[in-house]
Protein backbone atom coordinates (compact mmCIF):
# COMPACT_ATOMS: atom_id res chain seq x y z
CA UNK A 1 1.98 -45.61 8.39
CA UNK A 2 1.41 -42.65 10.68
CA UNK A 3 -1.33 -40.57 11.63
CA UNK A 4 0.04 -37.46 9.15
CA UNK A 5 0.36 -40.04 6.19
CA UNK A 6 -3.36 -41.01 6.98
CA UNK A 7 -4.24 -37.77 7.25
CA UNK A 8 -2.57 -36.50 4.28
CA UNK A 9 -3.67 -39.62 1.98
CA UNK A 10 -7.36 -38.94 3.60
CA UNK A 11 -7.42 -35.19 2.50
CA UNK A 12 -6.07 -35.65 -0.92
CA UNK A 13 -8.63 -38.63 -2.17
CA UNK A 14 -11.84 -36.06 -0.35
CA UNK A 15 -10.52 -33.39 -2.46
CA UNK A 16 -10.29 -35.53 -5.58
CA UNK A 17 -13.68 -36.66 -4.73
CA UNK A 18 -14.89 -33.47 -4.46
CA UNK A 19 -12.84 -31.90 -7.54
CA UNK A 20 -14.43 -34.68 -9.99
CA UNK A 21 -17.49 -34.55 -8.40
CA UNK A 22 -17.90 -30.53 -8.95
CA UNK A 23 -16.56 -31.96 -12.80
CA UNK A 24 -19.01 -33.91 -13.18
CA UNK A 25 -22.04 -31.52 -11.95
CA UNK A 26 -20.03 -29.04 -14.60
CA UNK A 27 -20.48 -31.02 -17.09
CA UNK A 28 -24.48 -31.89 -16.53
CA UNK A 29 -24.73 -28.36 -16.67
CA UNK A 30 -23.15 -27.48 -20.15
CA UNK A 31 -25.06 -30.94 -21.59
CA UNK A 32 -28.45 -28.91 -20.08
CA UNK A 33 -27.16 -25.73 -21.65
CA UNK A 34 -26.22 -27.20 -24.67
CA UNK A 35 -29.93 -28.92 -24.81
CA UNK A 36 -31.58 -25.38 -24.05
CA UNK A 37 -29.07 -23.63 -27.06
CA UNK A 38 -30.39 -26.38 -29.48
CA UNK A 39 -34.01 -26.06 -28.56
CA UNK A 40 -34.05 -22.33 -28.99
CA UNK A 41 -32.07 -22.70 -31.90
CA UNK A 42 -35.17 -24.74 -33.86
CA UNK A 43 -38.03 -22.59 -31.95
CA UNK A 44 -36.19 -19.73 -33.74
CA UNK A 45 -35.63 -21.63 -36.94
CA UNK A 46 -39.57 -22.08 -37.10
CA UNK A 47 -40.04 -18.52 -36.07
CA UNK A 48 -38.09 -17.46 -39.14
CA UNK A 49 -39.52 -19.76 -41.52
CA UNK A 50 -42.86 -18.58 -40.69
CA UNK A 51 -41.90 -14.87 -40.98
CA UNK A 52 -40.53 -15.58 -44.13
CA UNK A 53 -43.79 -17.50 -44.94
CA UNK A 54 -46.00 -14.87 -44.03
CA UNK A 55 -44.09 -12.28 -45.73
CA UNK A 56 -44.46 -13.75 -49.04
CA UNK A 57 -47.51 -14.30 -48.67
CA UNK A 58 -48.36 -10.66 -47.59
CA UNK A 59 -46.73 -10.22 -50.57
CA UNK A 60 -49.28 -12.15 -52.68
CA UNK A 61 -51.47 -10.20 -50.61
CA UNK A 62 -50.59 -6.84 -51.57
CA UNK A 63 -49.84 -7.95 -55.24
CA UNK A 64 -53.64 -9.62 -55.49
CA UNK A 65 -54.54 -5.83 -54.11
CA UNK A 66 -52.74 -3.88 -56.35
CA UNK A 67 -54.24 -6.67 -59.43
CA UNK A 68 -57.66 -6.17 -58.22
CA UNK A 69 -57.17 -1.88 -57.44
CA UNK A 70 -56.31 -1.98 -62.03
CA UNK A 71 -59.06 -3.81 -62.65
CA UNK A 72 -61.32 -1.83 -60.40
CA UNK A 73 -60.23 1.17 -62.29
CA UNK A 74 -60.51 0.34 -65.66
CA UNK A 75 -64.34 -1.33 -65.04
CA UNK A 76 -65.34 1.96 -63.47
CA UNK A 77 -63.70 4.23 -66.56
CA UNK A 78 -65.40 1.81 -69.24
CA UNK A 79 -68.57 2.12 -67.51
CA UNK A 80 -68.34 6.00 -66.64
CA UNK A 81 -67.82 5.95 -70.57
CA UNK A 82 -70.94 4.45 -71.98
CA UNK A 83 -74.52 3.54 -69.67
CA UNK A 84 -74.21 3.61 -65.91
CA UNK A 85 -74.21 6.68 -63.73
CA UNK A 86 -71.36 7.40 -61.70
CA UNK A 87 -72.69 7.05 -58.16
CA UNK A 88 -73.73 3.49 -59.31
CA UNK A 89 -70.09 3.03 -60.16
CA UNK A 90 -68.54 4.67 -57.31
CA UNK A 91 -71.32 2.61 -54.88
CA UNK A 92 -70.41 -0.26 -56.73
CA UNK A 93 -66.05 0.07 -56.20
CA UNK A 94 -67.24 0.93 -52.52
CA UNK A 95 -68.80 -2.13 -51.78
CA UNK A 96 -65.99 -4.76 -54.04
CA UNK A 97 -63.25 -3.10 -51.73
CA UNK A 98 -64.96 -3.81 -48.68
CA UNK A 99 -65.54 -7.71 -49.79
CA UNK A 100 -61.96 -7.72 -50.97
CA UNK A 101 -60.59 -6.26 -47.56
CA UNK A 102 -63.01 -9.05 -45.66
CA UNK A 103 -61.95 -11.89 -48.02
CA UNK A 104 -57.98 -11.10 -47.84
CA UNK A 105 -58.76 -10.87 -44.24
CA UNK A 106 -59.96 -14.21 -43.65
CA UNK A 107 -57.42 -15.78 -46.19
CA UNK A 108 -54.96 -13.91 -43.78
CA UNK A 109 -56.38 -15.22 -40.42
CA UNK A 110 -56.62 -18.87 -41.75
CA UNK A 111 -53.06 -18.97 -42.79
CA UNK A 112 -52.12 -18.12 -39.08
């Protein structure tokens, strides 16, 4: 063979080289992309879920509220009604709300 054959033989298995070399790099790449896609994926799948968690239980929250607001209300009419004085009553509605808010608070922050 001649020195151009060499040459030309030479050149086209370095570019081959390179060409599935530069394929194979590619396709570590899209494997590591593919691996980051997947992990995202769940972290957002967990995200979600506990969103959704968390809403129903604010939900729960708000319904135990609203529950606890009716009774509150119809304690302090019945009692307006018959013995107790009003500023007991009113003291007394004060002081449930703000152990309510605490309690619902805590119940909130353990759940986190």
């Amino acid at each position: 063979m001649d020195k151009k054959k060499v040459a030309i033989i030479v050149l086209i298995i370095f570019g081959l080289g390179i060409y599935f070399s530069s394929l194979r790099n590619d396709s570590k790449t899209l494997a590591q992309m593919k691996k980051s896609d997947n992990e995202t994926k769940q972290k957002q799948l967990i995200i979600n879920n506990k969103s959704h968690d968390l809403e129903k239980k604010l939900q729960l929250v708000k319904e135990y509220e609203t529950q606890n607001h009716k009774k509150t209300a119809t304690i302090s009419s019945t009692a307006n009604t018959h013995c107790v004085n009003s500023d007991f009553v009113e003291l007394f509605n004060q002081q449930s709300a703000e152990f309510e808010k605490i309690l619902s608070t805590k119940h909130i922050n353990k759940m986190q």
